[in-house]
Protein backbone atom coordinates (compact mmCIF):
# COMPACT_ATOMS: atom_id res chain seq x y z
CA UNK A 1 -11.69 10.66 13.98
CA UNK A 2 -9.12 11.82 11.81
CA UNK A 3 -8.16 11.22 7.97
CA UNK A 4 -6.17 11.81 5.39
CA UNK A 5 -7.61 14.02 2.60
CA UNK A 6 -6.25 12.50 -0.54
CA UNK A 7 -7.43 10.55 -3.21
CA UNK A 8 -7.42 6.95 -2.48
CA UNK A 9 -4.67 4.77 -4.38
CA UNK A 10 -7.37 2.19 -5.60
CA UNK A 11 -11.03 1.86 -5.01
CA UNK A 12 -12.11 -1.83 -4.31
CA UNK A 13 -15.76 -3.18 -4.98
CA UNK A 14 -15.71 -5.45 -1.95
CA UNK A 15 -18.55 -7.46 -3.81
CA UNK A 16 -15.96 -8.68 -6.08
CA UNK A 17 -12.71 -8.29 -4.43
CA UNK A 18 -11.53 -6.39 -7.23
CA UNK A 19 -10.68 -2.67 -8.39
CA UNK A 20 -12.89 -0.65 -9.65
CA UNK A 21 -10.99 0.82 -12.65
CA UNK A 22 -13.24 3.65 -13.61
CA UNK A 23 -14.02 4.53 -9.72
CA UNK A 24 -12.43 7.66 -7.98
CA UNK A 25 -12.99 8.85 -3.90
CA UNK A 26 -11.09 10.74 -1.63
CA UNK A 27 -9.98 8.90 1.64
CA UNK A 28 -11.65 11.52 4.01
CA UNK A 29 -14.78 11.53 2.68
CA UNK A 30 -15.32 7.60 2.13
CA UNK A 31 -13.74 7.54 5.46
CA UNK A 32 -16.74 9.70 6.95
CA UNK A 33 -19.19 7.58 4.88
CA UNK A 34 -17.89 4.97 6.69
CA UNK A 35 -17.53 6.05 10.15
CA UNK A 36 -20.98 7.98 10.07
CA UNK A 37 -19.96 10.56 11.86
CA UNK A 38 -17.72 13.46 12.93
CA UNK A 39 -14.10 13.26 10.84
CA UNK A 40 -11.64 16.21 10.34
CA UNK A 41 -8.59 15.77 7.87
CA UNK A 42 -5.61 14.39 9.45
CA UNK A 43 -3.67 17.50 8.91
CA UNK A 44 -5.68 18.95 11.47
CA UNK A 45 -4.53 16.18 14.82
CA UNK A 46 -2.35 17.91 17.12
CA UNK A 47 -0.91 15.94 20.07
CA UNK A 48 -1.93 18.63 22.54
CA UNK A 49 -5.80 17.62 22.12
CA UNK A 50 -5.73 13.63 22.92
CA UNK A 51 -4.42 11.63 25.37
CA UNK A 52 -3.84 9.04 22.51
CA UNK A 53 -4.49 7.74 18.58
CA UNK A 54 -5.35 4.83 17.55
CA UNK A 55 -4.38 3.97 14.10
CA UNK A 56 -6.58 1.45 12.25
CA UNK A 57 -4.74 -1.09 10.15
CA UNK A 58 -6.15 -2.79 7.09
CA UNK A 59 -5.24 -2.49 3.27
CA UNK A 60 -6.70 1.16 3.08
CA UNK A 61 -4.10 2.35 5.69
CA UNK A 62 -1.64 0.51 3.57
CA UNK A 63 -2.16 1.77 -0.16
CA UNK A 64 -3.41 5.33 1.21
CA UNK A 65 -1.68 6.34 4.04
CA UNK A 66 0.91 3.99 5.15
CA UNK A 67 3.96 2.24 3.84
CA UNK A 68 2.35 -0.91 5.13
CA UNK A 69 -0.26 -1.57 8.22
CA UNK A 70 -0.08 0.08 10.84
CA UNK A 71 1.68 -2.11 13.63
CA UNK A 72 5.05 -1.84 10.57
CA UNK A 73 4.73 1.68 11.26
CA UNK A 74 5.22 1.84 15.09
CA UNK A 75 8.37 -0.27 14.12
CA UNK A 76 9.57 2.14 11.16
CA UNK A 77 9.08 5.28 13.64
CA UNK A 78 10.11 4.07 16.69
CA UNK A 79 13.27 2.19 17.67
CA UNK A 80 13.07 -1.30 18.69
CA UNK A 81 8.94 -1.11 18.94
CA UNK A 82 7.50 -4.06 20.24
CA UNK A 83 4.30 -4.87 18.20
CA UNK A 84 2.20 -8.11 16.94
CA UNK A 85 0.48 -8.77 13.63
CA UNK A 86 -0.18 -12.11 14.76
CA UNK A 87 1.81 -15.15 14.18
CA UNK A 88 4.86 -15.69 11.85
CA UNK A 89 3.78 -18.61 9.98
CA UNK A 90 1.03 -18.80 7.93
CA UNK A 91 -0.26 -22.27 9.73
CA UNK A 92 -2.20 -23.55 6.77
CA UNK A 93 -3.85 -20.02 5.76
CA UNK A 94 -4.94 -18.87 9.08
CA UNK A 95 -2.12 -16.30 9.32
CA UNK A 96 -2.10 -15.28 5.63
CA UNK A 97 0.00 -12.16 6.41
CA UNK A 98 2.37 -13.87 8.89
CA UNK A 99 5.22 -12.52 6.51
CA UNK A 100 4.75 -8.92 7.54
CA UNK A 101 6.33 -10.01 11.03
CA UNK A 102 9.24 -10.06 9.09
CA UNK A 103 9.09 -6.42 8.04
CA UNK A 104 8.76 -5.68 11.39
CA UNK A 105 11.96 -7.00 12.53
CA UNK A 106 13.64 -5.47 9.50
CA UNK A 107 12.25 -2.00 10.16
CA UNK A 108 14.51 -2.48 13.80
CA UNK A 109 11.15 -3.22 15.97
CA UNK A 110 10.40 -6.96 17.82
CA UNK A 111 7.00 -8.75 16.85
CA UNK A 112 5.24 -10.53 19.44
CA UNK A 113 3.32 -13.43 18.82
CA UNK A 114 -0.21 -13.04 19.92
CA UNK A 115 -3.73 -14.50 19.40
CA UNK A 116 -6.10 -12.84 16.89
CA UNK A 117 -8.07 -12.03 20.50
CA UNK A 118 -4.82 -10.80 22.50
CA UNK A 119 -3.19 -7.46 22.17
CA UNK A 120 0.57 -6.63 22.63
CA UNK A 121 1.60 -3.38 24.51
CA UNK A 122 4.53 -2.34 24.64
CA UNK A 123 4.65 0.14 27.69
CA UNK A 124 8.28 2.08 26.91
CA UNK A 125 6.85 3.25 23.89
CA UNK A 126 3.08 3.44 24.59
CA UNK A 127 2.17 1.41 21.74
CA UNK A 128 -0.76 -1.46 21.94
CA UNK A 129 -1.51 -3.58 18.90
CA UNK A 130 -3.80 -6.66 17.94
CA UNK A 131 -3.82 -9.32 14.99
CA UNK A 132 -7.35 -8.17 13.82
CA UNK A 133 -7.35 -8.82 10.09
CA UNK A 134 -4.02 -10.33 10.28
CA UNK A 135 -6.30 -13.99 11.18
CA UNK A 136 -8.27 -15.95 8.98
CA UNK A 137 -10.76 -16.34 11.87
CA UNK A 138 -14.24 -15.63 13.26
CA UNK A 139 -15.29 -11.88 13.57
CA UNK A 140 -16.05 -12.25 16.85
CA UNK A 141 -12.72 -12.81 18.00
CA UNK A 142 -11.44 -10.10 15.92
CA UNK A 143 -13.46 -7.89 17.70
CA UNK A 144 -12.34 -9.35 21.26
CA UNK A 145 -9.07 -8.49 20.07
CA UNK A 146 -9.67 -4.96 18.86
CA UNK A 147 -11.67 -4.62 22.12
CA UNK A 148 -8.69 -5.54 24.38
CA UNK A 149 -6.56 -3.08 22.28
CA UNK A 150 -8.91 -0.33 23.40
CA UNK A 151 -8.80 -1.24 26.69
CA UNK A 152 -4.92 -0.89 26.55
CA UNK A 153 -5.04 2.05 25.24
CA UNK A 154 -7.12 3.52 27.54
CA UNK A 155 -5.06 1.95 30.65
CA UNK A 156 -2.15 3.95 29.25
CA UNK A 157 -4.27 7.29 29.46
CA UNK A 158 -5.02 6.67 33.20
CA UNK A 159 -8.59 7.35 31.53
């Protein structure tokens, strides 16, 4: 695992859903507090030692590392991309984010709709995505999702 070390743009207290103003933390190291385990600073991935990355999405990716989530990058760094966030209309609050779909197709790339549980891959450019967080839904399904997104990812390896 891999991330960037810089300080993060806001820390949240989840228990609120609010900044915490007089809170500071460094992505990498709330990142390893997090993933509990091995993590080296992004600056350190080179291509030649994985068969593939897998870039988590979420609002930390967004304010810290990312112009937006990380499907929107695929589609700012790679021509005509074809990734999914989801659906592209809120549907009464289950889609929240549905607008980012638009970004997507802005940035050049083509957003598939998918199920929160579905992934999208896109085998020109070797890119698999899921909804995840995108859907106001169960975390069970979220994790089907993220699960099938794996799965993709490894069937691109040959692993």
């Amino acid at each position: 695992m891999y991330a960037p070390d810089v300080p993060q743009m806001h820390v949240i207290d989840h228990s609120k859903g609010q900044p915490a103003e007089a809170e500071s933390r460094n992505v990498l190291v709330e990142s390893a507090r997090i993933a509990r385990g091995k993590i080296s600073s992004l600056a350190k991935l080179t291509t030649t030692d994985h068969d593939a990355v897998i870039f988590p999405g979420g609002f930390g990716a967004a304010k810290n590392f990312l112009c937006c989530i990380s499907p929107v990058l695929a589609a700012k760094v790679l021509s005509g991309a074809e990734v999914t966030v989801g659906h592209e209309e809120e549907e009464g609050g289950k889609w929240p984010y549905a607008g980012t779909a638009g970004a997507i197709k802005e940035l050049g790339g083509k957003h598939c709709v998918k199920e929160v549980t579905e992934a999208h891959v896109d085998t020109k450019n070797k890119v698999v995505t899921t909804p995840a967080f995108m859907c106001e839904t169960e975390l069970h399904k979220i994790f089907d999702g993220i699960g099938a997104m794996v799965k993709n990812v490894l069937k691109l390896t040959g692993k």
